[in-house]
N, C-alpha and C. Protein backbone atom coordinates (compact mmCIF):
# COMPACT_ATOMS: atom_id res chain seq x y z
N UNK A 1 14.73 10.04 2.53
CA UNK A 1 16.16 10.06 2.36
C UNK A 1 16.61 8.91 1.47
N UNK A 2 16.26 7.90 1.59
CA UNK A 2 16.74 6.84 0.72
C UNK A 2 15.22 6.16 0.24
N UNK A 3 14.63 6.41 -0.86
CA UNK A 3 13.50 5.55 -1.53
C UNK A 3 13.48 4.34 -1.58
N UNK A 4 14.47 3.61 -1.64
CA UNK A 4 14.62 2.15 -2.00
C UNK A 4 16.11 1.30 -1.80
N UNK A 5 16.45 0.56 -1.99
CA UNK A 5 17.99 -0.19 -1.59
C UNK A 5 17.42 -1.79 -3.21
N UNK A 6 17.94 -1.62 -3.84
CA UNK A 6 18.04 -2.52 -4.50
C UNK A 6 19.33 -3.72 -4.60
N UNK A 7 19.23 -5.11 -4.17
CA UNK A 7 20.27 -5.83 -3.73
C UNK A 7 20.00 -7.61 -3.48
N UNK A 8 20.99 -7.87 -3.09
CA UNK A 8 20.66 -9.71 -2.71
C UNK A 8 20.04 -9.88 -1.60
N UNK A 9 19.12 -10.41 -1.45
CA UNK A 9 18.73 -10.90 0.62
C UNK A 9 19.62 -11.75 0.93
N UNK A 10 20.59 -11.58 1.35
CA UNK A 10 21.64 -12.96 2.34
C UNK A 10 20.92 -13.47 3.57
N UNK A 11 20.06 -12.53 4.14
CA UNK A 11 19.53 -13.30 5.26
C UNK A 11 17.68 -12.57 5.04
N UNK A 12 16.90 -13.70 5.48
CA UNK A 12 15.88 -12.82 5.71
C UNK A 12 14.83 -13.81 6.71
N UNK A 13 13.93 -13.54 7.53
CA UNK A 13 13.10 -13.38 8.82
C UNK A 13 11.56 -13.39 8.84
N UNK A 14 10.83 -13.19 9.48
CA UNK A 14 9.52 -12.87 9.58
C UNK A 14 9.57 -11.18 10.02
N UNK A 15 10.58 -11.05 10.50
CA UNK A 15 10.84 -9.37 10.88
C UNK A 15 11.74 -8.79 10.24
N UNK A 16 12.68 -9.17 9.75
CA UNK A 16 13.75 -8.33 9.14
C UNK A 16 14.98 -9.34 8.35
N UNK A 17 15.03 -8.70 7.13
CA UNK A 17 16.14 -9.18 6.30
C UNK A 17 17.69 -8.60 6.48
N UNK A 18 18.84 -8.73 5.43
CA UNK A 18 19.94 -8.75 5.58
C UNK A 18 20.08 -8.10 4.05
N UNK A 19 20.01 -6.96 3.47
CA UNK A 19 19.84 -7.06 2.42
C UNK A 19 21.35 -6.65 1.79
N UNK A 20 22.49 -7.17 0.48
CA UNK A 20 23.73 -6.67 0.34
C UNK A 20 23.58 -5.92 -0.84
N UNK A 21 24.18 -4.56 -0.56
CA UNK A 21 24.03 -3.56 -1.97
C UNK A 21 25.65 -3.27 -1.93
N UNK A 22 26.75 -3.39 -2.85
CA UNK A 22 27.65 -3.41 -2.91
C UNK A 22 28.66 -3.30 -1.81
N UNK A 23 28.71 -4.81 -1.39
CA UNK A 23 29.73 -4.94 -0.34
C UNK A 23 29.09 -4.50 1.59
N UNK A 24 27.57 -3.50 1.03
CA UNK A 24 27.07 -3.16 2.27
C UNK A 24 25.97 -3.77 2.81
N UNK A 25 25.75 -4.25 3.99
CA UNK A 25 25.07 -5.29 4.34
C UNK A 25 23.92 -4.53 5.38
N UNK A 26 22.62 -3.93 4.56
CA UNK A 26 21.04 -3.28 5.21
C UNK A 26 20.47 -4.42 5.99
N UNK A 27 20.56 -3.82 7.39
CA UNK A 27 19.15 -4.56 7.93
C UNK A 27 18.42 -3.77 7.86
N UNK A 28 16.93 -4.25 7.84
CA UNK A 28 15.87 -3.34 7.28
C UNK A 28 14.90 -4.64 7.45
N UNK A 29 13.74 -3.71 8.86
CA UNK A 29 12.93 -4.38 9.53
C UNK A 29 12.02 -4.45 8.23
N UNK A 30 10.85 -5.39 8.10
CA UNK A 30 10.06 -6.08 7.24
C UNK A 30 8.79 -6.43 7.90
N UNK A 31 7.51 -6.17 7.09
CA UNK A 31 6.42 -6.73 7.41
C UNK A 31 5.96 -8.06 7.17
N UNK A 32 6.47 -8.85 6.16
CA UNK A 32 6.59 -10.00 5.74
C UNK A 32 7.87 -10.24 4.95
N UNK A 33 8.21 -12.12 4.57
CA UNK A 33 9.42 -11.99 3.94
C UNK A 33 9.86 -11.53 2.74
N UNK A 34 10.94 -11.64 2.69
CA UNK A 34 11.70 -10.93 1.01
C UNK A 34 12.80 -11.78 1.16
N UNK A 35 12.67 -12.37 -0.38
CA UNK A 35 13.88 -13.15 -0.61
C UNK A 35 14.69 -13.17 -1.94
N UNK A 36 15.99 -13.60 -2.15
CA UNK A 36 16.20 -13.42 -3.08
C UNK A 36 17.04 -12.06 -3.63
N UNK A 37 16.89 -11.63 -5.20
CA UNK A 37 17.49 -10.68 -5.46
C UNK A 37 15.92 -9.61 -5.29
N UNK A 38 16.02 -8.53 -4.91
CA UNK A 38 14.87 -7.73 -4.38
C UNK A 38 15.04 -5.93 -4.51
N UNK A 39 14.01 -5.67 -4.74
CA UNK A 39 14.01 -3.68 -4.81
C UNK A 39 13.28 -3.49 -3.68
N UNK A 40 14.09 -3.02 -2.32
CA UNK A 40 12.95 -2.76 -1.15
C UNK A 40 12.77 -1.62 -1.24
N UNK A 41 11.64 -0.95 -0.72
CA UNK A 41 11.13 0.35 -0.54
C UNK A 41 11.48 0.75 0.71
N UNK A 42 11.93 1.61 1.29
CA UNK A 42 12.55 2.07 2.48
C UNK A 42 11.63 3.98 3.29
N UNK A 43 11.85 3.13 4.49
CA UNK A 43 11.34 4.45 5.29
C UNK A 43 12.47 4.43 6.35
N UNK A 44 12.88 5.28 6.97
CA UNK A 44 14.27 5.54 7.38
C UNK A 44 13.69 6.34 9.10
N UNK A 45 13.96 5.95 9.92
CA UNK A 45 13.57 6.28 11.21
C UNK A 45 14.73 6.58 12.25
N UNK A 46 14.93 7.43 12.53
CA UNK A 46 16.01 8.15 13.87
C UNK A 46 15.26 7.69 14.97
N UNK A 47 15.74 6.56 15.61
CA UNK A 47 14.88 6.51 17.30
C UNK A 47 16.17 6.23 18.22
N UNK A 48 16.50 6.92 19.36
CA UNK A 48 17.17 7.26 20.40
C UNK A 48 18.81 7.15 19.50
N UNK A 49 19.12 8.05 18.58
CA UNK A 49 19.75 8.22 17.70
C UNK A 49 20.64 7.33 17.18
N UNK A 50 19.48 6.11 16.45
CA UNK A 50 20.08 4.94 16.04
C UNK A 50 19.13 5.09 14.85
N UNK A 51 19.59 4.83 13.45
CA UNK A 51 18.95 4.68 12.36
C UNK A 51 18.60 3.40 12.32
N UNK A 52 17.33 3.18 12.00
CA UNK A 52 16.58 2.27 11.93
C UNK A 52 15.47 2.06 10.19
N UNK A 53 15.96 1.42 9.81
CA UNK A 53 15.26 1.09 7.70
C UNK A 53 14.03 -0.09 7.84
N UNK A 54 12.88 0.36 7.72
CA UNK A 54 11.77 -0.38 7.45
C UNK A 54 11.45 0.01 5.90
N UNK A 55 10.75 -1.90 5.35
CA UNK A 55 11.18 -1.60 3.84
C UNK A 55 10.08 -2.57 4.01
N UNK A 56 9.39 -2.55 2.07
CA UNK A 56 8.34 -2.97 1.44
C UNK A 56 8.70 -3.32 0.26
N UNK A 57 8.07 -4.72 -0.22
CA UNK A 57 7.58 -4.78 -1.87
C UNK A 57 7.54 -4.23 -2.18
N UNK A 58 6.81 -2.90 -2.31
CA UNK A 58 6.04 -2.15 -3.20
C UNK A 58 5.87 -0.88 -2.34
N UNK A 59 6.01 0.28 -3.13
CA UNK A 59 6.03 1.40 -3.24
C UNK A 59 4.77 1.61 -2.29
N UNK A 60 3.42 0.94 -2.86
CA UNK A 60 2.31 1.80 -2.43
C UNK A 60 2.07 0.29 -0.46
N UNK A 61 2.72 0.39 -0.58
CA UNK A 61 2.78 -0.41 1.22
C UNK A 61 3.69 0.16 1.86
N UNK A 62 4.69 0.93 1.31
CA UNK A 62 5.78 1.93 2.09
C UNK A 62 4.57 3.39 2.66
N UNK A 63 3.88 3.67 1.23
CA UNK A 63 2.85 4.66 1.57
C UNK A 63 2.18 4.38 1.92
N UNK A 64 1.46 3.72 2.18
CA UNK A 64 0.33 3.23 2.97
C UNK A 64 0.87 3.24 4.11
N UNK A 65 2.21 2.06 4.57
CA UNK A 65 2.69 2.28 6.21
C UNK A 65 2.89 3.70 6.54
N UNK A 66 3.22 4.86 5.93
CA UNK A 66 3.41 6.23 6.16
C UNK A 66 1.78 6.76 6.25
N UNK A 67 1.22 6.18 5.90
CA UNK A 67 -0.83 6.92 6.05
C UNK A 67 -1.10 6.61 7.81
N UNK A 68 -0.52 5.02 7.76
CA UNK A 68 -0.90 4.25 8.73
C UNK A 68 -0.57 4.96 10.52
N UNK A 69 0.63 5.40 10.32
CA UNK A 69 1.70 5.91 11.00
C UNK A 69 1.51 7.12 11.44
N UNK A 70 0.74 7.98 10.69
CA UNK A 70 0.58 9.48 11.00
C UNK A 70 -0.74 9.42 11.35
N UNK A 71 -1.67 8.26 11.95
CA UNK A 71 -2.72 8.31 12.81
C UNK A 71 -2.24 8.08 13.74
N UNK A 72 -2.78 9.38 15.09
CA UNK A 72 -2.43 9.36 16.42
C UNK A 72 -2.83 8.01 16.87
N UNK A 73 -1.89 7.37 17.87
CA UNK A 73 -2.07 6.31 18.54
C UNK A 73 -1.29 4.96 17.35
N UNK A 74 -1.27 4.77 16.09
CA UNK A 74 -1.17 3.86 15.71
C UNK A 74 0.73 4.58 15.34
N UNK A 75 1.35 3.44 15.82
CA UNK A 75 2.86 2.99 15.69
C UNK A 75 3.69 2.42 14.54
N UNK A 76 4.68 2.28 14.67
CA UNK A 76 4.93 0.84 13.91
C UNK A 76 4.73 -0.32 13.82
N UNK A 77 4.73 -0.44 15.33
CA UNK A 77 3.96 -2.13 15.35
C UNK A 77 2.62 -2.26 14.92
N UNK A 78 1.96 -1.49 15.46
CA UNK A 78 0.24 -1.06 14.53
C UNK A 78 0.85 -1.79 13.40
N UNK A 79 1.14 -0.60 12.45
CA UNK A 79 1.31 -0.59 11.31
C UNK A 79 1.80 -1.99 10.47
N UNK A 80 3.09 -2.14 10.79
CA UNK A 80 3.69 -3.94 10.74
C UNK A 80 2.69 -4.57 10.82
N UNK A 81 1.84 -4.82 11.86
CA UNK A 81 0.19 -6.15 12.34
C UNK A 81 -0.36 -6.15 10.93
N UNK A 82 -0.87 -4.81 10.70
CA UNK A 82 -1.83 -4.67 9.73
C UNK A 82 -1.13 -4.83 8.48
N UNK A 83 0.23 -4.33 8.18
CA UNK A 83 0.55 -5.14 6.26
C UNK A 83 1.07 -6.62 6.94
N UNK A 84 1.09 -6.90 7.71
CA UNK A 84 0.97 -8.45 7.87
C UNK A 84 0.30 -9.60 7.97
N UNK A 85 -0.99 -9.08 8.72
CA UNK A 85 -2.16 -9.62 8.49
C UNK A 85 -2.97 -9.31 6.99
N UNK A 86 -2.69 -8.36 6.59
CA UNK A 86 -3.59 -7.96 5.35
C UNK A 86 -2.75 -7.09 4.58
N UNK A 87 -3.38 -7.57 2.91
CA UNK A 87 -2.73 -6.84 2.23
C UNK A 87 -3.21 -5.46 2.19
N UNK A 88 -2.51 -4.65 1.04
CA UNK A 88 -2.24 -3.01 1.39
C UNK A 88 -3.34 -2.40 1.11
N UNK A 89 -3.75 -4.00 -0.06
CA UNK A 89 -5.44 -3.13 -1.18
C UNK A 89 -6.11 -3.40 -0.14
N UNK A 90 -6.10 -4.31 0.82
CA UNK A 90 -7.29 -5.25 1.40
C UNK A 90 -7.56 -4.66 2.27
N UNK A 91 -6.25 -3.42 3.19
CA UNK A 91 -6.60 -2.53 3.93
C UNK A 91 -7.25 -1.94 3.71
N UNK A 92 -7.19 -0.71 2.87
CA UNK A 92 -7.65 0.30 2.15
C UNK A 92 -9.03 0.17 1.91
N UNK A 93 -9.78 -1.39 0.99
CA UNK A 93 -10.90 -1.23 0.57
C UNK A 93 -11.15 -1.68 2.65
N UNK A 94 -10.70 -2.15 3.45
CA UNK A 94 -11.65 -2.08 4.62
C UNK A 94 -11.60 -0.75 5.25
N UNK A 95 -10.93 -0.28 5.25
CA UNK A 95 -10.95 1.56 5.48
C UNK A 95 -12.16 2.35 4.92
N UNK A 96 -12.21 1.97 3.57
CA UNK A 96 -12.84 2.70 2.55
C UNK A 96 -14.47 1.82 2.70
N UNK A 97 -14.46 0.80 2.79
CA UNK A 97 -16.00 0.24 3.29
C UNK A 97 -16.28 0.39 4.64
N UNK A 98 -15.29 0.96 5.41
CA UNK A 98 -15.97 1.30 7.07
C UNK A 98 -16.28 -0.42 7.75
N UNK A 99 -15.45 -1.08 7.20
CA UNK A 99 -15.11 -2.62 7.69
C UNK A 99 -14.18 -2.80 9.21
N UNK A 100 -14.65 -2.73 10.03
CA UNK A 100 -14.02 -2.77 11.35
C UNK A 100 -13.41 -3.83 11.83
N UNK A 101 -14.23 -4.42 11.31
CA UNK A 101 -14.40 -6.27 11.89
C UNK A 101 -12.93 -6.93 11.17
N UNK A 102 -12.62 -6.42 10.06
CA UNK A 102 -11.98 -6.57 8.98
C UNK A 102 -10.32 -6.17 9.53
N UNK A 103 -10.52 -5.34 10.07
CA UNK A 103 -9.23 -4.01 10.41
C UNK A 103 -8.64 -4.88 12.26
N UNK A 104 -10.07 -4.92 12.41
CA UNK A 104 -9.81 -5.33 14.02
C UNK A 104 -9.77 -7.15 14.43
N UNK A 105 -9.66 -8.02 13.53
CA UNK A 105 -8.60 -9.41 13.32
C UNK A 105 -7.44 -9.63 13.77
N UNK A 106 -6.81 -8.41 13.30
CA UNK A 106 -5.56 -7.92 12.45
C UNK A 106 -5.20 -8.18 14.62
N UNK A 107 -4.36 -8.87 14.29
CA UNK A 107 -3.38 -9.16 16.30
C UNK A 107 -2.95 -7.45 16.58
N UNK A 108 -3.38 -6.83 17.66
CA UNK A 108 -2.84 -5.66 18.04
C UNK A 108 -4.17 -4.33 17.51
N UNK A 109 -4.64 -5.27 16.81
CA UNK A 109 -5.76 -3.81 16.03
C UNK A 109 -7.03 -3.81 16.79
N UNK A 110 -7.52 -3.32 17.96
CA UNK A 110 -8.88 -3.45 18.71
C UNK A 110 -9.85 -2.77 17.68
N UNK A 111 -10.78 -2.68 18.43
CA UNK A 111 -12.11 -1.84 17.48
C UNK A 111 -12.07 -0.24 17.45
N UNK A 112 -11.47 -0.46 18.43
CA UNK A 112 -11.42 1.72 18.86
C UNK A 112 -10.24 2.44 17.78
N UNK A 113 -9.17 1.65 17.81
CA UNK A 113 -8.16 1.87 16.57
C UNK A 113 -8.29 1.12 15.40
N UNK A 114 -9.33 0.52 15.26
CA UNK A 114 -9.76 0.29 13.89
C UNK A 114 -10.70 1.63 13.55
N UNK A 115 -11.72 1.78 14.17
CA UNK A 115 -12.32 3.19 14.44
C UNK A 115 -11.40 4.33 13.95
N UNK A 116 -10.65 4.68 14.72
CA UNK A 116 -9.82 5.70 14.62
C UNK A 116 -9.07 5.86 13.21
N UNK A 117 -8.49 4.81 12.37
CA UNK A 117 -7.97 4.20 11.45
C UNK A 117 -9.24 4.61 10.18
N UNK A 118 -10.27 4.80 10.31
CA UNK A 118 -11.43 5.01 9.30
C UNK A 118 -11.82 6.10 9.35
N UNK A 119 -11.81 6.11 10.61
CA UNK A 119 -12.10 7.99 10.97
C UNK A 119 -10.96 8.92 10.75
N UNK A 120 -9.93 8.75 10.56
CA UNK A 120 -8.87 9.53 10.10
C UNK A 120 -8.19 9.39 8.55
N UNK A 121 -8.83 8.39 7.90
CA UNK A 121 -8.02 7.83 6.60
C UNK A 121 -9.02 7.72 5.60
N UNK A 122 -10.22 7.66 5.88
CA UNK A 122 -11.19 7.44 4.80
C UNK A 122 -11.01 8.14 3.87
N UNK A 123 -11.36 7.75 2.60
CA UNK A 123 -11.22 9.06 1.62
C UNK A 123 -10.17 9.79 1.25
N UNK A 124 -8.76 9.06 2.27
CA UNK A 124 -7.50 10.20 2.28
C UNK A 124 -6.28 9.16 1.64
N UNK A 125 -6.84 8.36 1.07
CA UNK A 125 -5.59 7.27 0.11
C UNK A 125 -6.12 7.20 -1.15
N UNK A 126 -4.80 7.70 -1.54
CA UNK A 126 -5.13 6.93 -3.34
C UNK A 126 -4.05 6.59 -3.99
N UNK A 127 -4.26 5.25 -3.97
CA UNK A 127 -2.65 4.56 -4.92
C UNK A 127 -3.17 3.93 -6.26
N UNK A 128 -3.02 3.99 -6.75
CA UNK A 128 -3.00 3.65 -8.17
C UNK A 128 -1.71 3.05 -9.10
N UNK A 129 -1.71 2.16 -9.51
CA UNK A 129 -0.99 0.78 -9.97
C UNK A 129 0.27 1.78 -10.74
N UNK A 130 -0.61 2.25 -11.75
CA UNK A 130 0.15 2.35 -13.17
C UNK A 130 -0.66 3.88 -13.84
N UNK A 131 0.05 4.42 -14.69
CA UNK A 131 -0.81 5.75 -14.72
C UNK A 131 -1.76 5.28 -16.14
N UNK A 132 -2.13 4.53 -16.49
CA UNK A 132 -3.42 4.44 -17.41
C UNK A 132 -4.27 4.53 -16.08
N UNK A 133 -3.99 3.85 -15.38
CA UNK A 133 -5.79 4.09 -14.10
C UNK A 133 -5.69 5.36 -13.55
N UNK A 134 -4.31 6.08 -13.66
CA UNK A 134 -4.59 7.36 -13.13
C UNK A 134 -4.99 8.45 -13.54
N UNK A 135 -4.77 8.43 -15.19
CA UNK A 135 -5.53 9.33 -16.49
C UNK A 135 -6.99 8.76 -16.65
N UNK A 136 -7.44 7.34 -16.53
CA UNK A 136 -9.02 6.97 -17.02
C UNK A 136 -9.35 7.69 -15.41
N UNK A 137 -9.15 7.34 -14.55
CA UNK A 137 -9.77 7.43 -13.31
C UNK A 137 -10.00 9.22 -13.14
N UNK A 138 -9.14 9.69 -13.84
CA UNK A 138 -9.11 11.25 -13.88
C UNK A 138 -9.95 12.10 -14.84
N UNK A 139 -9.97 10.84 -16.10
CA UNK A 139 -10.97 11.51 -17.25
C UNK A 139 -12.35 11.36 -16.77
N UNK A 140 -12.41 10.15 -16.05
CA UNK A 140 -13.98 9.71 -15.68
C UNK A 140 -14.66 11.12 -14.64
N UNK A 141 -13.73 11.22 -13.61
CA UNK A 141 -14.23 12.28 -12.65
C UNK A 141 -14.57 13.69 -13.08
N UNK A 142 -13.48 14.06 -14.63
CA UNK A 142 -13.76 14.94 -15.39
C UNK A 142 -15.10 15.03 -16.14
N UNK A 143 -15.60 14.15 -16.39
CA UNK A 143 -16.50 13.26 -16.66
C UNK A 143 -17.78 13.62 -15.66
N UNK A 144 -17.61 13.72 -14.37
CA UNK A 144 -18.93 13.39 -13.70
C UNK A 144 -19.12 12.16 -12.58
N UNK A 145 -17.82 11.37 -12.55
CA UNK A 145 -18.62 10.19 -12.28
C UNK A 145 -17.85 10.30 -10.67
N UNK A 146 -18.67 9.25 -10.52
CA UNK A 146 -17.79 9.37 -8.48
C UNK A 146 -16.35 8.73 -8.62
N UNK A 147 -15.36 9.29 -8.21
CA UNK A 147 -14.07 9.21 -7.82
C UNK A 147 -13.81 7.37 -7.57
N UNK A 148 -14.64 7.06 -6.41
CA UNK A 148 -14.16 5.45 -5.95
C UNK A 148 -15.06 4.43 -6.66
N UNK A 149 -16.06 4.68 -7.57
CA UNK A 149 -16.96 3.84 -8.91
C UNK A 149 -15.75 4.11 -9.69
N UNK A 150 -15.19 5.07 -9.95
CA UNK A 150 -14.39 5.09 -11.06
C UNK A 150 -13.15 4.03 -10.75
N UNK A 151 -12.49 4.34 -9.88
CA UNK A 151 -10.95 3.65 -10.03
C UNK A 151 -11.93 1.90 -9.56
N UNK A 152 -13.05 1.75 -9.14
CA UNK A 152 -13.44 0.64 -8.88
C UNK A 152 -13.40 -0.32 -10.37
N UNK A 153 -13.90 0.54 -11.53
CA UNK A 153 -14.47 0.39 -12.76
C UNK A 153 -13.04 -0.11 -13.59
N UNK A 154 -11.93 0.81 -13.37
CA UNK A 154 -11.12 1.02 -14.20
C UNK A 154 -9.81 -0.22 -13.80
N UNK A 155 -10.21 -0.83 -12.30
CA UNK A 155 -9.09 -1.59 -12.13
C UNK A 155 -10.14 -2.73 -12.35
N UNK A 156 -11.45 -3.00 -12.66
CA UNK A 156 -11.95 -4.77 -13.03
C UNK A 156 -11.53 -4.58 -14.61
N UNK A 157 -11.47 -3.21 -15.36
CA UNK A 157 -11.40 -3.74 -16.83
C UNK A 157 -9.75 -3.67 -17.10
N UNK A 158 -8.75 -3.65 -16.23
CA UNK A 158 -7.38 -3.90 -16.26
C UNK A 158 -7.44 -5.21 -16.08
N UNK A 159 -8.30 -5.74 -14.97
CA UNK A 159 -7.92 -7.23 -14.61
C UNK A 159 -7.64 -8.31 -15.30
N UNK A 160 -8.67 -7.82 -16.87
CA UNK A 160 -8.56 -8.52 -17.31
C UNK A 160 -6.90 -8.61 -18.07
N UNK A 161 -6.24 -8.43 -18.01
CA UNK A 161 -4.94 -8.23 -18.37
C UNK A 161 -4.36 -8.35 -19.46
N UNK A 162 -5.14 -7.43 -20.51
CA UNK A 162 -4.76 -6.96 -21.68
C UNK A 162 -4.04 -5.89 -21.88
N UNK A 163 -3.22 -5.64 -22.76
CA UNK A 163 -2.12 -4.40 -23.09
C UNK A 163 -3.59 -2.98 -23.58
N UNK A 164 -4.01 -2.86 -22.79
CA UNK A 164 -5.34 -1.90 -23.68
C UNK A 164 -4.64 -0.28 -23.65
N UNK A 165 -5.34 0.38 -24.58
CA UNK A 165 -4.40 1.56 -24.51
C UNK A 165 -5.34 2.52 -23.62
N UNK A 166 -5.46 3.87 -23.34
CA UNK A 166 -5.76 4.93 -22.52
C UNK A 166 -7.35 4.76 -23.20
N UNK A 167 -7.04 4.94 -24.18
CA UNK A 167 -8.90 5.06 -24.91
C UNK A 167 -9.45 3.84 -24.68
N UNK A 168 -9.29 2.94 -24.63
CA UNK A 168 -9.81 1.72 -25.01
C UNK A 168 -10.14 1.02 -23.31
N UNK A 169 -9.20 1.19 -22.32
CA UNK A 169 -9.68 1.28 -20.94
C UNK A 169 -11.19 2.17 -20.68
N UNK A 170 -10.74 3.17 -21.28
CA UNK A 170 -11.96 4.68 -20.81
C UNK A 170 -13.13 3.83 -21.28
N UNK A 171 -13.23 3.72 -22.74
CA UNK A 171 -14.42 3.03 -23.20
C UNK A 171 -14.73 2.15 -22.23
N UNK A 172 -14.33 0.94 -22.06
CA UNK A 172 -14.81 0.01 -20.97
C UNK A 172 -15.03 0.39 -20.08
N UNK A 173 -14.43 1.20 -19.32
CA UNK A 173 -14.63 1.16 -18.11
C UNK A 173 -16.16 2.38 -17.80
N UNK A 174 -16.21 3.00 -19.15
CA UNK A 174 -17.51 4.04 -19.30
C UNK A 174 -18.80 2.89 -19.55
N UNK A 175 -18.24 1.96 -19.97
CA UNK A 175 -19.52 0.64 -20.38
C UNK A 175 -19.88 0.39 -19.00
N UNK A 176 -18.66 -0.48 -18.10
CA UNK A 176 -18.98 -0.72 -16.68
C UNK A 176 -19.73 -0.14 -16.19
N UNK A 177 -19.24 1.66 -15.81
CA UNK A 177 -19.97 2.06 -15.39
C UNK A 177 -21.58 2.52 -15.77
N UNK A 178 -21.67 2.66 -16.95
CA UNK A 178 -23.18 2.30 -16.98
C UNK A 178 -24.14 1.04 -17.19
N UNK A 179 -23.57 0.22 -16.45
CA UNK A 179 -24.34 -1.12 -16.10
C UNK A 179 -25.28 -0.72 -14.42
């Protein structure tokens, strides 16, 4: 319903900011802080028919808390622990390496719902930055090559943080991968 709220933080928390978008003043629970002038990402929740706005940095931690969320047993608070303790990539690659130990740190995350969290999500996220990694990562698989070598390949030769164009990623990241 609402993607985002772009605005000033007048107040903000370890749980929730104050955010003002013309004259209107969002609270909107938070996994970590936001300050300043800010673009939150918003997920919008009806509970005992009170609207309730949980919001993110970034686009792909709104989706990710929505991956997180639609595993039985794991909540919001789940969800909150884990982009709080760890970032969104840092989840993901422990999801995606079957890292338990990693998942289950995290205050509120035991081993059985870290379990559950791998066993239901593996293989079932893919965020991608910017769409050059989403065309190389797409040409590569067209290509032949494994899906998670690829976007592995294609985000170390971004790192280096050159303006490179679509071809010039592919090349590298076709070098990478045949090392």
């Amino acid at each position: 319903m609402i993607d985002y709220i772009e605005g000033d933080v007048i107040y903000s928390s370890s749980e929730f900011i104050i955010l003002d978008k013309g004259g209107f003043g969002f609270k909107i629970f938070v996994p970590y802080k936001i300050e300043g002038k800010a673009k939150v990402y918003t997920k919008l929740f009806i509970k005992d028919e009170e609207p309730i706005l949980y919001g993110f940095k970034k686009r792909e931690d709104r989706d990710l808390f929505e991956k997180l969320i639609s595993v039985s047993g794991i909540g919001v608070k789940h969800a909150f622990s884990l982009l709080k303790g760890l970032s969104a990539e840092r989840i993901v690659q422990a999801i995606e390496e079957k890292d338990i130990e990693t998942l289950s740190s995290v205050p509120g995350i035991g081993r059985k719902t870290a379990q559950r969290l791998i066993f239901e999500l593996q293989g079932k996220i893919d965020f991608y930055e910017n769409e050059i990694l989403e065309d190389v990562v797409s040409a590569l698989v067209e290509l032949g090559f494994d899906k998670k070598e690829s976007i592995k390949a294609v985000k170390e030769v971004l790192k280096e943080g050159k303006d490179y164009s679509i071809e010039t990623v592919l090349k590298k990241a076709l070098i990478v991968l045949s090392k």
